[in-house]
C-alpha atoms as a PDB file:
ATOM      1  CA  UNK A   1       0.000   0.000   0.000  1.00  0.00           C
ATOM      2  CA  UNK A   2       2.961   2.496   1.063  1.00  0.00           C
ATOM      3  CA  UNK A   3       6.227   2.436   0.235  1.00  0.00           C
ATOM      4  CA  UNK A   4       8.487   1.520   3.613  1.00  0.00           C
ATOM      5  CA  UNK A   5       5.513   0.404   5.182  1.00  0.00           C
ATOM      6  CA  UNK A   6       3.698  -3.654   5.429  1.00  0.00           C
ATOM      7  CA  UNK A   7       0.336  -3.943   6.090  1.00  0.00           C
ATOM      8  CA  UNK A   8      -1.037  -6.929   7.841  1.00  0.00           C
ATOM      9  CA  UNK A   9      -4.516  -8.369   6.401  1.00  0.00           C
ATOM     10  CA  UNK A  10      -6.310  -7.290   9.231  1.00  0.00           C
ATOM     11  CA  UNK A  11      -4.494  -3.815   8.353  1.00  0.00           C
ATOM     12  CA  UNK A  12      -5.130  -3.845   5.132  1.00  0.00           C
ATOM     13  CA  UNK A  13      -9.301  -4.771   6.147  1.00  0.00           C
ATOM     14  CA  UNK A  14      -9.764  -2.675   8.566  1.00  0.00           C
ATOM     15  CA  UNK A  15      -8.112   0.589   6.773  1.00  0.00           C
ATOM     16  CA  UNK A  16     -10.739  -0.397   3.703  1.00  0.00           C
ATOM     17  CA  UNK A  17     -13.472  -0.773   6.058  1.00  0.00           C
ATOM     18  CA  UNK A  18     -12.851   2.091   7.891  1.00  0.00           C
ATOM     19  CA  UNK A  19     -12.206   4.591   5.293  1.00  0.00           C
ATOM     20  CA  UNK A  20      -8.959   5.051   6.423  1.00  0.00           C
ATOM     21  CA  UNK A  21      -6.357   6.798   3.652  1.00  0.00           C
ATOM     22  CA  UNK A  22      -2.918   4.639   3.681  1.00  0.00           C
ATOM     23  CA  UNK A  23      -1.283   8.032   3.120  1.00  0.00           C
ATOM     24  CA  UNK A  24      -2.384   8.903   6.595  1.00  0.00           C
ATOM     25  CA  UNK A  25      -1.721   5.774   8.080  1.00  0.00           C
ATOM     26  CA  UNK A  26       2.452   6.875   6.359  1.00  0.00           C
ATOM     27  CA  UNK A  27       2.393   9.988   7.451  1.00  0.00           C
ATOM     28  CA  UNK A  28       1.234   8.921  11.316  1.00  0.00           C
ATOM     29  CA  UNK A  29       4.029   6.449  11.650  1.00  0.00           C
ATOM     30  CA  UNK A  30       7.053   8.811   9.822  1.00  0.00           C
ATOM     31  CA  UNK A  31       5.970  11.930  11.713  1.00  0.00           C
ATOM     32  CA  UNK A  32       3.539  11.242  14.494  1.00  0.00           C
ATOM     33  CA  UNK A  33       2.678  13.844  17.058  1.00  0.00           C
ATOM     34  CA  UNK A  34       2.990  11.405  20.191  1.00  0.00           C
ATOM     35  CA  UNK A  35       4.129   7.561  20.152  1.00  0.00           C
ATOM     36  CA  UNK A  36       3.805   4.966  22.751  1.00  0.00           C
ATOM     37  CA  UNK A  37       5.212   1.451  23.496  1.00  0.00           C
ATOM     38  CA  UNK A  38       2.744  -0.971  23.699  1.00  0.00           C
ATOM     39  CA  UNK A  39       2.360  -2.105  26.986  1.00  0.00           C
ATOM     40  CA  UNK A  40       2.272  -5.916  26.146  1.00  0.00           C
ATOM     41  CA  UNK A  41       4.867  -6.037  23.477  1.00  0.00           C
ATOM     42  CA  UNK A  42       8.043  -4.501  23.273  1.00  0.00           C
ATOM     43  CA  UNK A  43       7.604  -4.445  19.859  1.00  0.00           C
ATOM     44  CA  UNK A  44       4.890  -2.791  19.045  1.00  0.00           C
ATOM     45  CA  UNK A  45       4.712   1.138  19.229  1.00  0.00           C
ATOM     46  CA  UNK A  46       1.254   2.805  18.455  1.00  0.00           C
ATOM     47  CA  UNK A  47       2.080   6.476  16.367  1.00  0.00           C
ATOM     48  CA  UNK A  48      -0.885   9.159  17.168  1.00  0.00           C
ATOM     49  CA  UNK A  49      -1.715  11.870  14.973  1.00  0.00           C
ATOM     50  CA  UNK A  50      -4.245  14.527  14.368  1.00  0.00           C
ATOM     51  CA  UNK A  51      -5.703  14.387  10.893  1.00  0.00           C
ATOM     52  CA  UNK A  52      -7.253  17.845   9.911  1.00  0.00           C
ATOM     53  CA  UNK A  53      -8.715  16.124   6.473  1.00  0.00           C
ATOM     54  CA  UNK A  54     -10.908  14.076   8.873  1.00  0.00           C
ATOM     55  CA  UNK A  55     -12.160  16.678  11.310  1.00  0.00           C
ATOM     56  CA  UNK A  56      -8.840  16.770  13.759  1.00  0.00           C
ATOM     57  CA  UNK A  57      -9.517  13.187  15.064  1.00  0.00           C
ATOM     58  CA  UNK A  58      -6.904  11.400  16.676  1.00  0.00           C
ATOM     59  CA  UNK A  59      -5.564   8.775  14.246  1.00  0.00           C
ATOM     60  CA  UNK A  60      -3.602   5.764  15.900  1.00  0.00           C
ATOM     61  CA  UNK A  61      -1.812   3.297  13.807  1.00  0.00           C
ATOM     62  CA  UNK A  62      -0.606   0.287  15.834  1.00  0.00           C
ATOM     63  CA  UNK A  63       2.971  -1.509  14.297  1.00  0.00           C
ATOM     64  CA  UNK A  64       5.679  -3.270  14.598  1.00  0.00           C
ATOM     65  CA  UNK A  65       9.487  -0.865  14.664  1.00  0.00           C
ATOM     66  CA  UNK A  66      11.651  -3.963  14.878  1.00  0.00           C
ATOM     67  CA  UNK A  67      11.124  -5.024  11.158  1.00  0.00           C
ATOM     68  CA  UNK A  68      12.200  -3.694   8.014  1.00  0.00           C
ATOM     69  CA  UNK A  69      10.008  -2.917   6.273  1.00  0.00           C
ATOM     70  CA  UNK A  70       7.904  -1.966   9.162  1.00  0.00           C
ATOM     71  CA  UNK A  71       4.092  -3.946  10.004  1.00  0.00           C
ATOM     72  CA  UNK A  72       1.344  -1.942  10.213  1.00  0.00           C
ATOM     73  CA  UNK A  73      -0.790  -4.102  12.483  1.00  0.00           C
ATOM     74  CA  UNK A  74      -3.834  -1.717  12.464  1.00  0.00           C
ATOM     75  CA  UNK A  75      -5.109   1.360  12.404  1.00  0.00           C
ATOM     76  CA  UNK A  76      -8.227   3.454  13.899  1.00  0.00           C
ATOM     77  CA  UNK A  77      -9.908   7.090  14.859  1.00  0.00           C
ATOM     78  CA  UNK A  78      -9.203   6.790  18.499  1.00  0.00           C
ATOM     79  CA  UNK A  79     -11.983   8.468  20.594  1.00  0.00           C
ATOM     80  CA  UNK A  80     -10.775   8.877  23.617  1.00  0.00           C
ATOM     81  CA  UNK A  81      -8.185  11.353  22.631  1.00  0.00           C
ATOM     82  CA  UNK A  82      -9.951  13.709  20.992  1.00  0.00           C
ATOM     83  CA  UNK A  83      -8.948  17.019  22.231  1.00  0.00           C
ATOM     84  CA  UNK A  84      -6.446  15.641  24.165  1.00  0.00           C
ATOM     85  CA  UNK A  85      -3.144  15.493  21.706  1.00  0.00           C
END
């Protein structure tokens, strides 16, 4: 879908079914406003940024840093953020 970026099926079907623009989902994980480590998986780091082309809501992709090319594992408007990042 993006260049430098895997997505998982479950990615890939839940960006499609949520409406989700892959650019988005590249832009959030290359220059995301806030990241986290997930707190089950050292692996795993969830990228959080606002997208103004969707009203300012809090985009979080979910993926994996340790591969190259990296895994988008999902992706999702996260509600209980908004107006907090």
């Amino acid at each position: 879908m993006e260049p430098g970026l895997v997505f998982t099926q479950h990615a890939q079907d839940v960006i499609e079914e949520r409406m989700i623009d892959p650019s988005w989902v590249a832009l959030t994980v290359d220059s995301p406003e806030a990241t986290l480590r997930d707190a089950r998986d050292p692996e795993i780091t969830h990228a959080l940024r606002r997208i103004p082309e969707h009203g300012n809501r809090v985009l979080r992709v979910v993926y994996n840093h340790t591969v190259d090319p990296q895994r988008v594992v999902t992706a999702y408007f996260d509600r209980t953020l908004k107006g907090k990042l």
